[in-house]
PDB file of N, CA and C in Angstrom:
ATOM      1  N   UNK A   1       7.367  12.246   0.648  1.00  0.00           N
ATOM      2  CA  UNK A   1       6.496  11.165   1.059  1.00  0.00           C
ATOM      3  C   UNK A   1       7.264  10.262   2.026  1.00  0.00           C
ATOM      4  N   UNK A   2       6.556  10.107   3.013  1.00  0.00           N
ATOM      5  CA  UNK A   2       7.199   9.418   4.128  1.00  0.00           C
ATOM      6  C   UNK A   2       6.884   7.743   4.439  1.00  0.00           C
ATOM      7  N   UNK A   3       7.286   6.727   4.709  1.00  0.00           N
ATOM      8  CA  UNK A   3       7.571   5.677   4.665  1.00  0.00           C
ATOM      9  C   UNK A   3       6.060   4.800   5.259  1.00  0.00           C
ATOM     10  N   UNK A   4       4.801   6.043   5.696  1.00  0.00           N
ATOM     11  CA  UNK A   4       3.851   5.602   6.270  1.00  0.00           C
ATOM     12  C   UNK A   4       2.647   5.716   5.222  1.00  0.00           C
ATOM     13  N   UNK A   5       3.311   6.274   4.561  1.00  0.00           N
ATOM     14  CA  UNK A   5       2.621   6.356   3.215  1.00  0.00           C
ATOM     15  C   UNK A   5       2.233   5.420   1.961  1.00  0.00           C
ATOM     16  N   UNK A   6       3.368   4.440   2.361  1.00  0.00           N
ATOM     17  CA  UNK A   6       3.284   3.071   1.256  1.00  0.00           C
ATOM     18  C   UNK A   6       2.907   2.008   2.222  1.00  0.00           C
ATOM     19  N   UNK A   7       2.295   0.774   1.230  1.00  0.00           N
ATOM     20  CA  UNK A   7       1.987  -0.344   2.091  1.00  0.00           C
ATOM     21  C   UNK A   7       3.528  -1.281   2.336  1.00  0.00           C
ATOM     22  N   UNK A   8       3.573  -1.264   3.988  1.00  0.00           N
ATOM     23  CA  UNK A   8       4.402  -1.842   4.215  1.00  0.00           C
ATOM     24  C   UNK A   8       4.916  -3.169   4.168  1.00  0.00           C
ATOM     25  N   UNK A   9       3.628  -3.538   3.659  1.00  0.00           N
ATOM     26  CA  UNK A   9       3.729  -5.335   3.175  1.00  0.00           C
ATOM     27  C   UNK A   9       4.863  -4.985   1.853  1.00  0.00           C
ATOM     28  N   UNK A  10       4.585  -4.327   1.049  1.00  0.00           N
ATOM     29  CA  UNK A  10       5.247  -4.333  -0.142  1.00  0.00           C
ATOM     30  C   UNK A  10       6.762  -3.856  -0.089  1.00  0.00           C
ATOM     31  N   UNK A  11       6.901  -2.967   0.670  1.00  0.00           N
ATOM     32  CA  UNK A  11       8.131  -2.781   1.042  1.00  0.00           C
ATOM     33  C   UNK A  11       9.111  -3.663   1.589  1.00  0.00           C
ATOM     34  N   UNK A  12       8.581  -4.427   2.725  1.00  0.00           N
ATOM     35  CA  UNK A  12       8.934  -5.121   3.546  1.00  0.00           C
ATOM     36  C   UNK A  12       8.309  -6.350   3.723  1.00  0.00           C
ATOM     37  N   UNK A  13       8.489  -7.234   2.547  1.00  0.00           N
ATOM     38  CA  UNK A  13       7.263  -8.562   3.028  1.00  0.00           C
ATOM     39  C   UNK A  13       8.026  -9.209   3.822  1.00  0.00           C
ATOM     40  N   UNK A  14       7.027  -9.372   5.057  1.00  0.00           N
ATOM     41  CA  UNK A  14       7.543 -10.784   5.909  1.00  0.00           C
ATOM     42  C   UNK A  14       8.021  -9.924   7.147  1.00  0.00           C
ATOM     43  N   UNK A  15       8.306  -8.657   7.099  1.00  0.00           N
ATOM     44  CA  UNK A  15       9.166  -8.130   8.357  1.00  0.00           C
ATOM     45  C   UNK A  15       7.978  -8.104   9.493  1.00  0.00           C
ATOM     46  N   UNK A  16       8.634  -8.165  10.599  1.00  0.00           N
ATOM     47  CA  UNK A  16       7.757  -8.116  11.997  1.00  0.00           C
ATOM     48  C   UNK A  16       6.962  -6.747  12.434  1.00  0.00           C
ATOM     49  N   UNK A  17       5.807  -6.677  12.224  1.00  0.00           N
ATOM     50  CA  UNK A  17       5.462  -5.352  12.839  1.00  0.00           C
ATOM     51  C   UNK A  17       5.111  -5.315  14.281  1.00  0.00           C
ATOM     52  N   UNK A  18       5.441  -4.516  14.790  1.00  0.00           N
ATOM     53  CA  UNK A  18       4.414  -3.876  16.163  1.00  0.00           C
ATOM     54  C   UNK A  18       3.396  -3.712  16.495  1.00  0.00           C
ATOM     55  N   UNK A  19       2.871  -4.437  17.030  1.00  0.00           N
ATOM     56  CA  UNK A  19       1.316  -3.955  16.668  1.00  0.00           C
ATOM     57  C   UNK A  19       0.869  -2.625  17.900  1.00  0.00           C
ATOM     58  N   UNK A  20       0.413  -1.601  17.017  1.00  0.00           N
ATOM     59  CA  UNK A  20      -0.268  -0.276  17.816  1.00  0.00           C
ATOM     60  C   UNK A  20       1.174   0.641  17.745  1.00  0.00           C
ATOM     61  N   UNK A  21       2.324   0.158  17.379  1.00  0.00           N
ATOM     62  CA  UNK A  21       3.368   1.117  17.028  1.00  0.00           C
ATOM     63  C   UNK A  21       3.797   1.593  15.911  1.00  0.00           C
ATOM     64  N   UNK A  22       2.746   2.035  15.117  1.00  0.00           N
ATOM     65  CA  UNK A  22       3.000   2.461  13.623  1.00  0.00           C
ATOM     66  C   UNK A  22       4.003   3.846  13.541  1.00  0.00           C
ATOM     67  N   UNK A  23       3.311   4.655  14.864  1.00  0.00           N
ATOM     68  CA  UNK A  23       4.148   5.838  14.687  1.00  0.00           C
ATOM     69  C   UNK A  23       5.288   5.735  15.115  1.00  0.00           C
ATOM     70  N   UNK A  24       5.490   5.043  15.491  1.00  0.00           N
ATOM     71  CA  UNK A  24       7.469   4.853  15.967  1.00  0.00           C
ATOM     72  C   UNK A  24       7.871   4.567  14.619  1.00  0.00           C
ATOM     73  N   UNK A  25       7.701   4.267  13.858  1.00  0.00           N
ATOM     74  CA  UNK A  25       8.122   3.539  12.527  1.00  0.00           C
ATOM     75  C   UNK A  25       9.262   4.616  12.115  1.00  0.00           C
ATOM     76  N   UNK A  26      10.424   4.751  11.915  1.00  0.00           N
ATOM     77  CA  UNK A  26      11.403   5.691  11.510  1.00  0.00           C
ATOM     78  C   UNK A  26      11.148   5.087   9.624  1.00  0.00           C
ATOM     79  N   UNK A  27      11.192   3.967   9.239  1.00  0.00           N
ATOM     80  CA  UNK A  27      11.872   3.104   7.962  1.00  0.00           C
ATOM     81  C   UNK A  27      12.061   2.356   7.735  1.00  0.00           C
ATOM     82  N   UNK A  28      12.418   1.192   6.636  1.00  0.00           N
ATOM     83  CA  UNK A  28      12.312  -0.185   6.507  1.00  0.00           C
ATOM     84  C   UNK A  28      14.087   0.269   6.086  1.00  0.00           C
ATOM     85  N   UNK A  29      15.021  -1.260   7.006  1.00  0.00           N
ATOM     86  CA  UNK A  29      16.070  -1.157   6.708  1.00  0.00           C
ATOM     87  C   UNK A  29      16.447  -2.413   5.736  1.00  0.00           C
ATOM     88  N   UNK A  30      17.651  -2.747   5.102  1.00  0.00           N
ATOM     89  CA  UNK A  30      17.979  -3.964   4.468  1.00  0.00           C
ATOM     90  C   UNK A  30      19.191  -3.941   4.588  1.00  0.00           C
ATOM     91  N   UNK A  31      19.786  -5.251   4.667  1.00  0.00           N
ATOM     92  CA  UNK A  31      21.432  -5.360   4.725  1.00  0.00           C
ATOM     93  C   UNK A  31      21.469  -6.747   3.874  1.00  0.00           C
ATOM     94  N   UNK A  32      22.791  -6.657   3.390  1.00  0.00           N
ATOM     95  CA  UNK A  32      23.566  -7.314   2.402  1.00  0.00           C
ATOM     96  C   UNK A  32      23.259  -9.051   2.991  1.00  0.00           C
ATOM     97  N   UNK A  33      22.771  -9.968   2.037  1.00  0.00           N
ATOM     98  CA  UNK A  33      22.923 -10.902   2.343  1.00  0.00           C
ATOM     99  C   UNK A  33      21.653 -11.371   3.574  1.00  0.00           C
ATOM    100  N   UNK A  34      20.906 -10.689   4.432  1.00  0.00           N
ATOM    101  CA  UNK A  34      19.835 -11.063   4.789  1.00  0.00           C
ATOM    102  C   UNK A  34      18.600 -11.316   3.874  1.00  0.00           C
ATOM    103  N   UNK A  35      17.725 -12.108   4.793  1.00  0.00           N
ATOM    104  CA  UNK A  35      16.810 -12.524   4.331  1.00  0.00           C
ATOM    105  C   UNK A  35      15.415 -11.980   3.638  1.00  0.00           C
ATOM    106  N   UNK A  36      15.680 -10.380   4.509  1.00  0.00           N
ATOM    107  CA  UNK A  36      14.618  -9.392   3.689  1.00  0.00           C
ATOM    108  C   UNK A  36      15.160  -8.553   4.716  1.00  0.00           C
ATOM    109  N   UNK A  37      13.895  -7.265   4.329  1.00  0.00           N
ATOM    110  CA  UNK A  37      14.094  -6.255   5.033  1.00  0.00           C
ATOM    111  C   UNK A  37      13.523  -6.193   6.468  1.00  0.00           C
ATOM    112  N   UNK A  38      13.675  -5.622   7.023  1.00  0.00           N
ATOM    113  CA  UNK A  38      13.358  -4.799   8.619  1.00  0.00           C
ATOM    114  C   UNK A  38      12.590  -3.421   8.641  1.00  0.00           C
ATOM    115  N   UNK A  39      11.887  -3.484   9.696  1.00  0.00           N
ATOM    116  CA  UNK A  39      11.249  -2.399  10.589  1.00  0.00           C
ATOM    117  C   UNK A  39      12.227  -1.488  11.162  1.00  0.00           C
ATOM    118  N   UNK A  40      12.490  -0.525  11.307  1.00  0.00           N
ATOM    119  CA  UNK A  40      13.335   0.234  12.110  1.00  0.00           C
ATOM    120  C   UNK A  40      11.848   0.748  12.523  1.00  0.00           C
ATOM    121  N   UNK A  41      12.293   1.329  14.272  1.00  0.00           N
ATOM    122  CA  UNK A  41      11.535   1.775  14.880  1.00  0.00           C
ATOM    123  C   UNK A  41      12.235   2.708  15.946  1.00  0.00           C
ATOM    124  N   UNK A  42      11.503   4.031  16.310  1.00  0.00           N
ATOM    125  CA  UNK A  42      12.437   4.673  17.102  1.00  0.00           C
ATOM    126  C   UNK A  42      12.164   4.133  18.576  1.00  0.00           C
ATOM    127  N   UNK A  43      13.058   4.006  19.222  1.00  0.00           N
ATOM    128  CA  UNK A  43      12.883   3.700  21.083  1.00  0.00           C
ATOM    129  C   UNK A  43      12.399   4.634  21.784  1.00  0.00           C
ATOM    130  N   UNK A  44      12.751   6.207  21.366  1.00  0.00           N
ATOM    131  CA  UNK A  44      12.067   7.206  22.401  1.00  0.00           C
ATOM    132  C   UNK A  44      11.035   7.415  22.023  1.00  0.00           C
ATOM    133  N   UNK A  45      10.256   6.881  20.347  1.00  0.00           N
ATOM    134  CA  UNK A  45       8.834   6.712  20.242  1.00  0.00           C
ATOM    135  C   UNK A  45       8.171   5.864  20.625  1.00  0.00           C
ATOM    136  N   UNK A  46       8.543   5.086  20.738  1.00  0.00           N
ATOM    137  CA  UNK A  46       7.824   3.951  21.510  1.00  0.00           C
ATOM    138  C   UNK A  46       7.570   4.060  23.105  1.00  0.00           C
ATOM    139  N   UNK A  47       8.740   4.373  23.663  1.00  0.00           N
ATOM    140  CA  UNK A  47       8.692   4.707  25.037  1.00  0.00           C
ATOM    141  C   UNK A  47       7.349   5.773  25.277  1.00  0.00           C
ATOM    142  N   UNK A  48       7.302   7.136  24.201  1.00  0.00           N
ATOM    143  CA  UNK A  48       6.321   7.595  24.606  1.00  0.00           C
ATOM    144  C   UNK A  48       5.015   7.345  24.379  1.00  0.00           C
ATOM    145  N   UNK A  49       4.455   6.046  23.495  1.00  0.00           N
ATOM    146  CA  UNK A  49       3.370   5.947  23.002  1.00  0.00           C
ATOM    147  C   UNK A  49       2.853   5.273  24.062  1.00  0.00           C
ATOM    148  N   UNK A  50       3.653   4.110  24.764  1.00  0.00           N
ATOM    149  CA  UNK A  50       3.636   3.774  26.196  1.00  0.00           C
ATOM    150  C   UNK A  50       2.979   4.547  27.593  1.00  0.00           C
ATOM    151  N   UNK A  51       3.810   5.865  27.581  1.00  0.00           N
ATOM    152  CA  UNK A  51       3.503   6.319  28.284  1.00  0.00           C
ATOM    153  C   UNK A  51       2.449   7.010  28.480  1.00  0.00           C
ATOM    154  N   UNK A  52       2.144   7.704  26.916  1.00  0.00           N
ATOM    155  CA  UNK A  52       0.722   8.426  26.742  1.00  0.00           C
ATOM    156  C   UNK A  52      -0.375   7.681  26.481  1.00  0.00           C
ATOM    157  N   UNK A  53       0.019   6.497  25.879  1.00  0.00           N
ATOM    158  CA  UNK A  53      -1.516   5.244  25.693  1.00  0.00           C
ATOM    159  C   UNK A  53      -1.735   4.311  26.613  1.00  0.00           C
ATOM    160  N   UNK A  54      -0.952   4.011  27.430  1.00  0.00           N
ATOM    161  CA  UNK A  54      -1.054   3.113  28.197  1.00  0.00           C
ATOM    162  C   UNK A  54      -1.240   3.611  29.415  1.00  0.00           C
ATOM    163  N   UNK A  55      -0.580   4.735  29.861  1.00  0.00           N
ATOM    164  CA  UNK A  55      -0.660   5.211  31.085  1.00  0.00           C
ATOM    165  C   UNK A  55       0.757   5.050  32.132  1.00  0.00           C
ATOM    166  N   UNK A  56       1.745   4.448  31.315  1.00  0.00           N
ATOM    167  CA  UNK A  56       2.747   3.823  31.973  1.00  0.00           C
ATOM    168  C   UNK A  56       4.137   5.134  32.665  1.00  0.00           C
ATOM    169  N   UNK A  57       4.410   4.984  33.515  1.00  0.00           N
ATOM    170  CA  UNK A  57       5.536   6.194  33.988  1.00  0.00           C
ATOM    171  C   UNK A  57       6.677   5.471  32.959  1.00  0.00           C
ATOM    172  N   UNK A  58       7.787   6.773  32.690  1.00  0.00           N
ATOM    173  CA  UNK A  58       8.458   6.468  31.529  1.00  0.00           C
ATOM    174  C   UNK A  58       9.339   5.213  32.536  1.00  0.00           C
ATOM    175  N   UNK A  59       9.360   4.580  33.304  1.00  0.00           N
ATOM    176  CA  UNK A  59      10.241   3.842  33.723  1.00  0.00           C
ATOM    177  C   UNK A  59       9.529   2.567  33.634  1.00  0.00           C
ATOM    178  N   UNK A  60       8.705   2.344  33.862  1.00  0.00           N
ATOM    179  CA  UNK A  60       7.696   1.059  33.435  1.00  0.00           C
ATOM    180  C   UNK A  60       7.774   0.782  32.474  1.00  0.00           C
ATOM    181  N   UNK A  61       7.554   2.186  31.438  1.00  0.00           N
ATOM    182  CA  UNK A  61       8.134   2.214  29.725  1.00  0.00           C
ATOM    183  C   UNK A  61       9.169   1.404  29.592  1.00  0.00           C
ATOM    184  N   UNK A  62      10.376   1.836  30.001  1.00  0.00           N
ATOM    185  CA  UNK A  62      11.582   0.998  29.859  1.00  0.00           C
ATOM    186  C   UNK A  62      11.526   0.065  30.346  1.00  0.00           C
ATOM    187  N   UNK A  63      10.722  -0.602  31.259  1.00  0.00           N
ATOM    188  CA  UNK A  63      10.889  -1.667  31.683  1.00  0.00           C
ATOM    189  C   UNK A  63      10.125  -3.097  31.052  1.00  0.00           C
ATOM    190  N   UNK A  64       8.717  -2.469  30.320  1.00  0.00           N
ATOM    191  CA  UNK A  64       8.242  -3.048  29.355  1.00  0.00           C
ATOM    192  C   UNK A  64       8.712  -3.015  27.845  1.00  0.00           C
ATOM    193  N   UNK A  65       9.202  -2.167  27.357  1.00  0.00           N
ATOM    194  CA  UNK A  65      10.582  -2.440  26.282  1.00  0.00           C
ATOM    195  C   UNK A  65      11.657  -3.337  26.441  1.00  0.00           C
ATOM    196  N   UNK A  66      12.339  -2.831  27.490  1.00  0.00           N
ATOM    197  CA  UNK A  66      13.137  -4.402  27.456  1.00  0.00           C
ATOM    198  C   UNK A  66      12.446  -5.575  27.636  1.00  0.00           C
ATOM    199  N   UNK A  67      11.909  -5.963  28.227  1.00  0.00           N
ATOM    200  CA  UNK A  67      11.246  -7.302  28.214  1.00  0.00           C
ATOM    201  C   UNK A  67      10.525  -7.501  27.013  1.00  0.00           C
ATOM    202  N   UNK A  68       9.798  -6.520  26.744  1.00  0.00           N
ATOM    203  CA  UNK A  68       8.647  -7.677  25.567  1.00  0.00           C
ATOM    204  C   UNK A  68       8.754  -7.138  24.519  1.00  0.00           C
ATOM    205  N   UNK A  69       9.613  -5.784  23.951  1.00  0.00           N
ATOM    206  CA  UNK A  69       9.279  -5.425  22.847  1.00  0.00           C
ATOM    207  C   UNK A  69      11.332  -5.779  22.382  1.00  0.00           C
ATOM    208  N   UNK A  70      11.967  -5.411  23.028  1.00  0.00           N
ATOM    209  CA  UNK A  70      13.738  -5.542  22.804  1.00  0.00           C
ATOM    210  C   UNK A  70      13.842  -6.837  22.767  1.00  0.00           C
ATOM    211  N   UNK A  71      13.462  -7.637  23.770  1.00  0.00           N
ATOM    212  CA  UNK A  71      13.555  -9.613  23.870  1.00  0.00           C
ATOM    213  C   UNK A  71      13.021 -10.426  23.264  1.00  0.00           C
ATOM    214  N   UNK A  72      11.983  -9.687  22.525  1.00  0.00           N
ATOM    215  CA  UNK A  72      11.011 -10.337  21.247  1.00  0.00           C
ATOM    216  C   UNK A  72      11.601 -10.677  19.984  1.00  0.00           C
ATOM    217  N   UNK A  73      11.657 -12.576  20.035  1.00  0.00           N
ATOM    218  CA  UNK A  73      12.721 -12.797  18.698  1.00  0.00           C
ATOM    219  C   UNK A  73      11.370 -13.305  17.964  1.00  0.00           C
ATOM    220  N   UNK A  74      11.121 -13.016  16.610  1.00  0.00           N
ATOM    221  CA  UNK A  74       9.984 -13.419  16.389  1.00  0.00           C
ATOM    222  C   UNK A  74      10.659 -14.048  14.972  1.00  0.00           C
ATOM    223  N   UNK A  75      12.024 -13.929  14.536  1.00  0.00           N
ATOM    224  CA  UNK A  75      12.764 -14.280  13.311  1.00  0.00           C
ATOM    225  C   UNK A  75      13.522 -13.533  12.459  1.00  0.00           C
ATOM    226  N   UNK A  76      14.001 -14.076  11.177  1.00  0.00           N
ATOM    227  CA  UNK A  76      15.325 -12.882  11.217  1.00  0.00           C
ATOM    228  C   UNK A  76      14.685 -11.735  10.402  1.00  0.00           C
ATOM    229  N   UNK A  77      13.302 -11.779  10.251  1.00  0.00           N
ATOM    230  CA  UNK A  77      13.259 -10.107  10.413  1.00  0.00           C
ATOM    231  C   UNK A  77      12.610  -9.463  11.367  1.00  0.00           C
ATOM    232  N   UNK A  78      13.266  -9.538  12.406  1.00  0.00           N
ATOM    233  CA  UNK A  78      12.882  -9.066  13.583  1.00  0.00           C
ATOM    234  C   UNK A  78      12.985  -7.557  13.722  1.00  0.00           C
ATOM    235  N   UNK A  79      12.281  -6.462  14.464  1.00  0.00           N
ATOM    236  CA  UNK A  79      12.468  -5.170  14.395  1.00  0.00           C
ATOM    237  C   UNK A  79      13.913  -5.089  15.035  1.00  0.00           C
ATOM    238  N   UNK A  80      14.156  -3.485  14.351  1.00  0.00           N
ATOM    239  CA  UNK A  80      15.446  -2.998  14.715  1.00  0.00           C
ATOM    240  C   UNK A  80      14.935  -1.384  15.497  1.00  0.00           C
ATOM    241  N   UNK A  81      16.139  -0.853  16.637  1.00  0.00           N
ATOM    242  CA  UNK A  81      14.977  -0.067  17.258  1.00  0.00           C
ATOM    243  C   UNK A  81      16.656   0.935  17.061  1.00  0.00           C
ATOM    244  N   UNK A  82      16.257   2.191  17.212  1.00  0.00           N
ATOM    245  CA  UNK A  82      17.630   3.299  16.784  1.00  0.00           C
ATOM    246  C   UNK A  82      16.938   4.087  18.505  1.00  0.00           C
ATOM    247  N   UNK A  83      18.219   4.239  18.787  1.00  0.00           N
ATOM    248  CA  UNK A  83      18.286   4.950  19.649  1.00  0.00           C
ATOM    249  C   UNK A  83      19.011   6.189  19.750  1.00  0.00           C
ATOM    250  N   UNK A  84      18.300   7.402  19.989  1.00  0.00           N
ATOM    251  CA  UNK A  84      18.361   9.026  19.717  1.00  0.00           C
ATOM    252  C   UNK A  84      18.439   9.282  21.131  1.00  0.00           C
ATOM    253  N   UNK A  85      17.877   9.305  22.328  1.00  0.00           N
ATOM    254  CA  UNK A  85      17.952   9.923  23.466  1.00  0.00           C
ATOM    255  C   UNK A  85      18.198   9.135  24.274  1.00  0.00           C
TER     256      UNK A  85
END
């Protein structure tokens, strides 16, 4: 059973979601001494949900990731994004 399977409120109350990026969702992370848990989200999923839902060339992708989805402080449980490719 995979992590899209439970309600993520319960897992993770309070963490920041994405909105329309569910499938990037890799896992909810936690570290010692923070305030709750986190979103992990993958970057080359996101990049492509971009590209296939939006219409965006993968470089626009990146260029709208860094700006609004990487620069987005919304508090300290802000998403965490893993980078694979």
């Amino acid at each position: 059973m995979n992590i899209k399977d439970y309600d993520i409120d319960e897992i993770a109350e309070g963490a920041i979601l994405l909105n329309g990026l569910d499938e990037a969702i890799l896992g909810v992370v936690e570290e010692f001494g923070a305030v709750g848990c986190r979103i992990l989200y993958s970057k080359h999923k996101i990049l492509t949900i971009l590209c296939e839902r939006d219409g965006m060339t993968w470089s626009e992708a990146e260029e709208f990731y860094d700006y609004n989805i990487l620069g987005l402080y919304a508090g300290e449980q802000n998403p965490i994004f893993l980078i694979t490719e």
